[in-house]
Protein backbone atom coordinates (compact mmCIF):
# COMPACT_ATOMS: atom_id res chain seq x y z
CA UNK A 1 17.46 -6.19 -39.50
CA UNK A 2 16.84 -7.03 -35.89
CA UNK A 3 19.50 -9.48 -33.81
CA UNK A 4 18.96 -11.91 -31.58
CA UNK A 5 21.22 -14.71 -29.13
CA UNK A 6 19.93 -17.41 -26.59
CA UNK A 7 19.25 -13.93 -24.08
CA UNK A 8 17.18 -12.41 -26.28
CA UNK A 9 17.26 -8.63 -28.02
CA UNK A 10 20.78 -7.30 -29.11
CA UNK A 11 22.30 -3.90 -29.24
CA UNK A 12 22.81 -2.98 -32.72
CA UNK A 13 26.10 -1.95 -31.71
CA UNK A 14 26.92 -5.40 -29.65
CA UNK A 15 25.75 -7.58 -32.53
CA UNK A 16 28.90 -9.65 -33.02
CA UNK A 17 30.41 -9.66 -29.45
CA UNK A 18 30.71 -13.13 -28.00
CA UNK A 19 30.03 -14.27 -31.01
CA UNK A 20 31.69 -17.70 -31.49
CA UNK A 21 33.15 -19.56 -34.20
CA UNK A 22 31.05 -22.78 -34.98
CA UNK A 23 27.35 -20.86 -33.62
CA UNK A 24 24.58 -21.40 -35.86
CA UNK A 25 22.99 -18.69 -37.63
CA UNK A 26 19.10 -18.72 -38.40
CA UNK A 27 17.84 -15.94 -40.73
CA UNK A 28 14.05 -14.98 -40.75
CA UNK A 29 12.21 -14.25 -43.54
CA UNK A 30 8.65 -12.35 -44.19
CA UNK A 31 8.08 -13.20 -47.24
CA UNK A 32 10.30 -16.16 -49.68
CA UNK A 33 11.59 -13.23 -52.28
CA UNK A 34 11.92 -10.64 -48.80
CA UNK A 35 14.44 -9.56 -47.04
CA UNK A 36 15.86 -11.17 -43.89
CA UNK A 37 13.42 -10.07 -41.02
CA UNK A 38 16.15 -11.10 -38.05
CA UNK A 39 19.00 -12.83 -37.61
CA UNK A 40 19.47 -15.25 -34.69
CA UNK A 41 22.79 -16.96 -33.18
CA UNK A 42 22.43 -19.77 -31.24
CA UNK A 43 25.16 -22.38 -29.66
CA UNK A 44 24.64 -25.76 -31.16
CA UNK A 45 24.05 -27.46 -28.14
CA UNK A 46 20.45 -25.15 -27.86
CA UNK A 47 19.76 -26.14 -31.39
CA UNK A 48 18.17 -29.43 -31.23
CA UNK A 49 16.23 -31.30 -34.38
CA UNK A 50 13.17 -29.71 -35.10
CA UNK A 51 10.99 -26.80 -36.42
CA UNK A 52 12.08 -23.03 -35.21
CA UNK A 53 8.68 -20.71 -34.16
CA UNK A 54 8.45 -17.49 -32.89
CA UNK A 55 5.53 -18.30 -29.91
CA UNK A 56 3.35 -15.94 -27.67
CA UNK A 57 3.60 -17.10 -24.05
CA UNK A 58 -0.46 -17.01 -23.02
CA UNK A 59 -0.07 -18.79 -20.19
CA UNK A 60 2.11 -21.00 -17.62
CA UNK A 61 1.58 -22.63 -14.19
CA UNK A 62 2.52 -19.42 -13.05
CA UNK A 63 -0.73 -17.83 -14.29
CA UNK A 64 -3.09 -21.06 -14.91
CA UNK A 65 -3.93 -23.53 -12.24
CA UNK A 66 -4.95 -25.73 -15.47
CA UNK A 67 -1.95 -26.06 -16.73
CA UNK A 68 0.84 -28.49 -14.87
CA UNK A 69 4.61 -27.01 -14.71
CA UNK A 70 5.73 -28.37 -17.80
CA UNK A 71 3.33 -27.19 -19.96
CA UNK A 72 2.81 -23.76 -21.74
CA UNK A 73 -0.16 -22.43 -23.54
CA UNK A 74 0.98 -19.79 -26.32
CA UNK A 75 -1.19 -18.60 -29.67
CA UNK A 76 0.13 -21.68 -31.72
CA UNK A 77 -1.49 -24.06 -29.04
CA UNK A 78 0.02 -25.88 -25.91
CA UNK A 79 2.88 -27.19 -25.63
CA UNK A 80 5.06 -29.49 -22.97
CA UNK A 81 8.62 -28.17 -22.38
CA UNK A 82 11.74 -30.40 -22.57
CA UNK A 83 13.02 -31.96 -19.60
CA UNK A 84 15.52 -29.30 -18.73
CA UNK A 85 13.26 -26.40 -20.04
CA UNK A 86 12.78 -23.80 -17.83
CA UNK A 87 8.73 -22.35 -18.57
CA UNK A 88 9.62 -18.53 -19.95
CA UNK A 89 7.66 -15.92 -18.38
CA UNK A 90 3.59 -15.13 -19.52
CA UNK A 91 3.48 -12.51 -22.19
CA UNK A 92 6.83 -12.81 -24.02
CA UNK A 93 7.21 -13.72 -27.61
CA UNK A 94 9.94 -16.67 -27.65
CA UNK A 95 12.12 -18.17 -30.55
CA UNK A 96 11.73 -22.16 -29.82
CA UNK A 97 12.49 -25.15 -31.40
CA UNK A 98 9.57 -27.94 -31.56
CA UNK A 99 9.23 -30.95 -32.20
CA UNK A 100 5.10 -32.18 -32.26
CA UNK A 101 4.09 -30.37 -29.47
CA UNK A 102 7.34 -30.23 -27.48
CA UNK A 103 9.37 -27.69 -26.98
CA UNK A 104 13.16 -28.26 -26.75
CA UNK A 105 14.69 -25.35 -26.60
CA UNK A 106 14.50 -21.35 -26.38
CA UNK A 107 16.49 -19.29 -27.64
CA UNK A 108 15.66 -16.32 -25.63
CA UNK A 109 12.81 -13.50 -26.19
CA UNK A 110 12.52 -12.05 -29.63
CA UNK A 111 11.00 -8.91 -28.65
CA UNK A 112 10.17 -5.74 -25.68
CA UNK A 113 7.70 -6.06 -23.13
CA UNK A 114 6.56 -3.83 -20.53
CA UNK A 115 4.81 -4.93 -17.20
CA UNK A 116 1.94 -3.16 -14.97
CA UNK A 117 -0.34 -3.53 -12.37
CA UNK A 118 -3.65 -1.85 -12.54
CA UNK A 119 -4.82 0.38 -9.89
CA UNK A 120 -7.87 2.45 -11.05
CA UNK A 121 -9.78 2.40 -14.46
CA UNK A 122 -12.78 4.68 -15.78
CA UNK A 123 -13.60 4.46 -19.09
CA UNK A 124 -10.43 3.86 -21.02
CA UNK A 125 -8.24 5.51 -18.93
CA UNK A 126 -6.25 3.58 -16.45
CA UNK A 127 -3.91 4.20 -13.38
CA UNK A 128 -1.23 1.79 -13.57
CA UNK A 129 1.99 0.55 -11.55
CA UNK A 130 4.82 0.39 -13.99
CA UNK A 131 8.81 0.26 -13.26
CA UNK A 132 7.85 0.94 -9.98
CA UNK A 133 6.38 4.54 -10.79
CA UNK A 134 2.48 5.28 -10.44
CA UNK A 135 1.62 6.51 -14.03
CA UNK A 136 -2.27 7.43 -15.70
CA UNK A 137 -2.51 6.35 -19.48
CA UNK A 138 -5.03 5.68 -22.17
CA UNK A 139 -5.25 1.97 -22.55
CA UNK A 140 -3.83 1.16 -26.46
CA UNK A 141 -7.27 -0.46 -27.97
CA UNK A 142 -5.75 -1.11 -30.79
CA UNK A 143 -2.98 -3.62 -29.78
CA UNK A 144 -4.51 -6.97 -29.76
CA UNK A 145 -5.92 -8.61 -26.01
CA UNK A 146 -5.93 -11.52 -24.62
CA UNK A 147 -7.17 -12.87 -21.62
CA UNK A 148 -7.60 -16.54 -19.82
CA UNK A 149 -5.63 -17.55 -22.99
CA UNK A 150 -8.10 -16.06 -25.50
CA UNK A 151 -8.10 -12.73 -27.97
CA UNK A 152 -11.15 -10.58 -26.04
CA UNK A 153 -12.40 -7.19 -27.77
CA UNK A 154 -10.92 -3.93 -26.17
CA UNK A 155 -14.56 -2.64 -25.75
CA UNK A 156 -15.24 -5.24 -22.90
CA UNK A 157 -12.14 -4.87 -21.06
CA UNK A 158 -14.04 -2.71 -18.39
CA UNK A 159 -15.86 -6.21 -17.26
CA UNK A 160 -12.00 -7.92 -17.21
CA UNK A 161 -10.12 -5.49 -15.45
CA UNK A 162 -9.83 -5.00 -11.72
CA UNK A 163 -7.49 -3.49 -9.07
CA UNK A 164 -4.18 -5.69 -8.97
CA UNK A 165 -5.16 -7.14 -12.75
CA UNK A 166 -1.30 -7.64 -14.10
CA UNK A 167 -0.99 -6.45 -17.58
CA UNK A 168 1.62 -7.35 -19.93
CA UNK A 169 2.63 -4.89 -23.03
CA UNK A 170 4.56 -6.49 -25.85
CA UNK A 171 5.91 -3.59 -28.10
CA UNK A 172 5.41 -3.47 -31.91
CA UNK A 173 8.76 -4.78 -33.88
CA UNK A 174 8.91 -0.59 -34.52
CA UNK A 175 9.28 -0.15 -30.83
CA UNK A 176 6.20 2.88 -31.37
CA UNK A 177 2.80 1.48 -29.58
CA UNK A 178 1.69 -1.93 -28.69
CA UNK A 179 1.29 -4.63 -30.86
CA UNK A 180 -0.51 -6.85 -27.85
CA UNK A 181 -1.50 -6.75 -24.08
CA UNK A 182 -1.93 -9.84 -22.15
CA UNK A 183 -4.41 -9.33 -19.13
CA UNK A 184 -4.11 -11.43 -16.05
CA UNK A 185 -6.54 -11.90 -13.35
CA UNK A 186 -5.39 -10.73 -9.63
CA UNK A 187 -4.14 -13.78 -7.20
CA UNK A 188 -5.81 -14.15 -4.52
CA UNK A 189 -5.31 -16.42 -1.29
CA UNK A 190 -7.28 -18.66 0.35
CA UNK A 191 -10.48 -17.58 2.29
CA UNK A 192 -10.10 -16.61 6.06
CA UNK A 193 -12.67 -15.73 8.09
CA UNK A 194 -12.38 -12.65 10.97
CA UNK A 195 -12.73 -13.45 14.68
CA UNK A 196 -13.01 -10.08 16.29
CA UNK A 197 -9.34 -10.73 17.08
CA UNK A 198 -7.92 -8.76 14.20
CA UNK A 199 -7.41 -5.34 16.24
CA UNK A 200 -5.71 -7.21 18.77
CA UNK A 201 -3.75 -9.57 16.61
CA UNK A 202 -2.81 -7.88 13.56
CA UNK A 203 -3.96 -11.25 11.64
CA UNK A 204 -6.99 -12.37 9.83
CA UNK A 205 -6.41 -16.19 9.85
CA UNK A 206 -2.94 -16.11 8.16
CA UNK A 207 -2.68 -12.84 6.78
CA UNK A 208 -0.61 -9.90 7.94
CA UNK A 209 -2.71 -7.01 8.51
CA UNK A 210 0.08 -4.62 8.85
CA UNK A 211 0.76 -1.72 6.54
CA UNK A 212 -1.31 -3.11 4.29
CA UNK A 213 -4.43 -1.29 2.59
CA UNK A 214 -7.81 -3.07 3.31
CA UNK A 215 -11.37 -2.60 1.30
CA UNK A 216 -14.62 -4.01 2.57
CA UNK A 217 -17.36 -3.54 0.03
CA UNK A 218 -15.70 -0.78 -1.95
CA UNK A 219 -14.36 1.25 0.97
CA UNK A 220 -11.21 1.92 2.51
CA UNK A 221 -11.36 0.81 6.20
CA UNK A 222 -8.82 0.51 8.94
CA UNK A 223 -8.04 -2.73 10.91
CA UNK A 224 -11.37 -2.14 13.14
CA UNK A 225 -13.53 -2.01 10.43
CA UNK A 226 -13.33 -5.34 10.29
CA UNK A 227 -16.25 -7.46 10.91
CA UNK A 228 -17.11 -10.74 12.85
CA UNK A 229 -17.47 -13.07 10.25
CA UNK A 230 -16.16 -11.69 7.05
CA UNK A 231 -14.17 -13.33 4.72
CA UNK A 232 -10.96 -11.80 3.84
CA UNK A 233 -8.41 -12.65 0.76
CA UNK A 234 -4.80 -11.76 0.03
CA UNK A 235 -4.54 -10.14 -3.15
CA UNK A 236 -1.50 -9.67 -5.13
CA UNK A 237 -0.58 -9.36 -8.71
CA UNK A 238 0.89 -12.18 -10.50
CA UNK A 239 4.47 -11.02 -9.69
CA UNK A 240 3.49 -11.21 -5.73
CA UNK A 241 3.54 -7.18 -5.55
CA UNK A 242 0.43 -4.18 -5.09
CA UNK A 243 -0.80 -6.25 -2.14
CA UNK A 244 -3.69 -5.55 -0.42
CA UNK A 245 -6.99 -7.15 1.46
CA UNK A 246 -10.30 -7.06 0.21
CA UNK A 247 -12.91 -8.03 2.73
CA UNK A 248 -16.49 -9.44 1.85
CA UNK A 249 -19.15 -9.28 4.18
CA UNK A 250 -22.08 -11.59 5.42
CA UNK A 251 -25.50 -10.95 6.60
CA UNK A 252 -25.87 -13.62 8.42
CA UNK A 253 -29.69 -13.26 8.89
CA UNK A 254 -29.54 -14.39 5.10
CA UNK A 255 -27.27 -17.33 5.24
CA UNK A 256 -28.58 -18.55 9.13
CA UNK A 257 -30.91 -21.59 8.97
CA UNK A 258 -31.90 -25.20 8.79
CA UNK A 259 -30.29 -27.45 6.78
CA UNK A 260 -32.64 -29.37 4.30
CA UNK A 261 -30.87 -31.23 1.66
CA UNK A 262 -27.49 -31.36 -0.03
CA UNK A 263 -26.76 -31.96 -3.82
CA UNK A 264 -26.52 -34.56 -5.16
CA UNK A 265 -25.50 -35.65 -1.45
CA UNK A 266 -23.31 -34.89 1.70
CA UNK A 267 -20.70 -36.63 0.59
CA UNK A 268 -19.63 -34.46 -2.79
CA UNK A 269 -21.59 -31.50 -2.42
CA UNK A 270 -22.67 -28.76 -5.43
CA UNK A 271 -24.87 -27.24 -3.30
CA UNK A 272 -26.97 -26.71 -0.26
CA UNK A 273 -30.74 -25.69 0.54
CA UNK A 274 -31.34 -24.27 4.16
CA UNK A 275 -34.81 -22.48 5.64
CA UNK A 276 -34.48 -19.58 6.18
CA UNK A 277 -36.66 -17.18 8.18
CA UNK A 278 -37.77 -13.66 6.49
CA UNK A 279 -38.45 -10.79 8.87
CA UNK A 280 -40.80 -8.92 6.20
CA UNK A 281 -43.01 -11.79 5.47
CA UNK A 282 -42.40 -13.36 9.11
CA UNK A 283 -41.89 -16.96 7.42
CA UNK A 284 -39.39 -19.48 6.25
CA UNK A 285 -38.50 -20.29 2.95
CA UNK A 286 -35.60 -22.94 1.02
CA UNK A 287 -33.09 -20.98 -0.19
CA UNK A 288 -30.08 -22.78 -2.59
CA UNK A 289 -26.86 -21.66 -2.23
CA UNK A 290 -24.05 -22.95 -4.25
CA UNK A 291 -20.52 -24.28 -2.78
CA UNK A 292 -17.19 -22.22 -4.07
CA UNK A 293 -14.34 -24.01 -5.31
CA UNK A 294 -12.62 -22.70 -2.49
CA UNK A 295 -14.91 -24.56 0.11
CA UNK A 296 -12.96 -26.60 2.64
CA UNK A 297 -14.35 -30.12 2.43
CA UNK A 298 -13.01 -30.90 6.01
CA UNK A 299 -15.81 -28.56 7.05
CA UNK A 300 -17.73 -31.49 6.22
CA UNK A 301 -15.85 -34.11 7.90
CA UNK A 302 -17.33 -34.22 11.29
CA UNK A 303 -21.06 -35.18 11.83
CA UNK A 304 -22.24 -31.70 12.88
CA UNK A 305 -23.76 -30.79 9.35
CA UNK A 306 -26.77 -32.88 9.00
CA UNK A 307 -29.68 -32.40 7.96
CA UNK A 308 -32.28 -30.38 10.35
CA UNK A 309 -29.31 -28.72 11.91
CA UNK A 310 -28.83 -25.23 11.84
CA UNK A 311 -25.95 -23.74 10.42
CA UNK A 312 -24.28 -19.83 9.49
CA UNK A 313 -23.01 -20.52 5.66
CA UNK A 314 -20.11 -18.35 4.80
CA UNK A 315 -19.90 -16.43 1.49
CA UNK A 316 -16.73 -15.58 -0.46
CA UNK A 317 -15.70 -13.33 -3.69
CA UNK A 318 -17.80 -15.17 -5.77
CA UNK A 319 -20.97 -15.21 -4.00
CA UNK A 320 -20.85 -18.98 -3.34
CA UNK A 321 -20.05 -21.11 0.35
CA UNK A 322 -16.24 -21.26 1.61
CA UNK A 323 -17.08 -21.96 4.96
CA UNK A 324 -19.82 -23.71 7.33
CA UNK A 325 -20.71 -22.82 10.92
CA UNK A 326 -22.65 -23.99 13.53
């Protein structure tokens, strides 16, 4: 039998100490003719009316701009904590009380996880970050994945993963191999745009450039590798560690031109068409580009951007417009 309080795993050995006369005792079953799965103490004040579940934290606020800070998504649905309920960290099972779809108390994490940042993957081998200690494994395809709050197969986790991805192992009840891995995707900042002034500065817009690695286009490149007009990001994993800068460039040649129409209009723009001149065939043509969701609408503010005015169109991680230049 496995033990449990409010703080989650115990000690075989520390079962019963600060244990208190009057806690309430909640026995798990597997099966109704079974024998007792875990046992879990709990003060009465934590044990409010309801129904007890053992949930999988998917996501939080912490990991989900969708989801506001009171709300957690786990693999029994979404929930809204408590008032009072602090949101339990992504990738932990939980014992809860509910009521509906609230959640009014936990009682602490029913079970071992382990958390990693990935560095390098090829194939299904993987270079991770864990307990602070650089470490190569063979990713376990058969513990079950999710990722963006949904099981994905193991074969396609190639397409998912990417350097600072933050990975979170929850152990089998055995404690021998995985029984799940929850893959989140790297943070990243907001877009800033080099000046030529990074060498001198150490900044690119409002990120510290030093001791930090940077990549441009897959390479490693030092400070003056930078280029006039890239766009730059801040990436981190989700605990705010493995930090580094990943730099996109822009050929401006492609994204210089004359504005011809925005869609639907100015005002909330999807997306842009400009002319743009081709040295092979020596001619203009329209080219669409779409606006990121990382655009700054203040760019659009002022009356410089109108149509039949030329301007440099900035492209950021996705491919799409964070920034507009004349």
């Amino acid at each position: 039998m496995t033990f449990y309080d409010n703080s989650g795993l115990l000690p075989y050995g520390g079962v019963f100490t600060g244990v208190q006369a009057g806690e309430i005792v909640s026995l798990s079953y597997d099966t109704a003719d079974g024998p007792a799965r875990y046992l879990q103490f709990s003060k009465p004040a934590q044990s409010n009316e309801g129904t007890y579940a053992e949930l999988l934290v998917l996501d939080t606020a912490a990991t989900s701009k969708a989801l506001p800070g009171n709300q957690i998504l786990t693999d029994k649905g979404l929930y809204t904590l408590a008032v009072g309920i602090a949101a339990p960290s992504p990738g932990t099972r939980i014992g809860a009380v509910t009521n509906g779809t609230v959640l009014t108390s936990i009682n602490g994490q029913v079970n071992k996880t382990e958390q990693a940042t990935l560095l390098q993957m090829a194939g299904t081998q993987a270079v991770l970050v864990r307990n602070g200690a650089t470490e190569s494994i063979n990713l376990p395809l058969s513990a079950t994945w999710y990722h963006d709050g949904v099981k994905v197969a193991a074969a396609g986790l190639a397409s998912l993963l990417s350097r600072d991805s933050s990975v979170v192992f929850g152990l089998s009840p055995s404690g021998e191999g995985y029984e799940y891995a929850l893959l989140y995707d790297p943070v990243y900042s907001a877009p800033q745009v080099a000046n030529s002034q990074e060498i001198h500065t150490m900044k690119l817009g409002t990120i510290d450039l030093n001791n930090v690695m940077l990549s441009r286009a897959g390479d490693l490149i030092a400070v003056n590798g930078i280029k006039y007009l890239d766009v730059g990001y801040d990436v981190t994993d989700i605990w705010g560690g493995n930090r580094y800068v990943e730099l996109y460039p822009n050929n401006i040649s492609d994204t210089l031109g004359a504005i011809e129409a925005y869609a639907p209009n100015r005002f909330s723009p999807v997306s842009i068409q400009i002319s743009v001149y081709n040295d092979t065939t020596k001619k203009f043509a329209s080219k669409t580009f779409a606006f990121s969701s990382e655009f700054l609408l203040s760019d659009l503010a002022g009356t410089y951007f109108q149509v039949g005015e030329y301007a440099i169109l900035l492209l950021g991680r996705d491919g799409k417009i964070v920034r507009m230049m004349i």
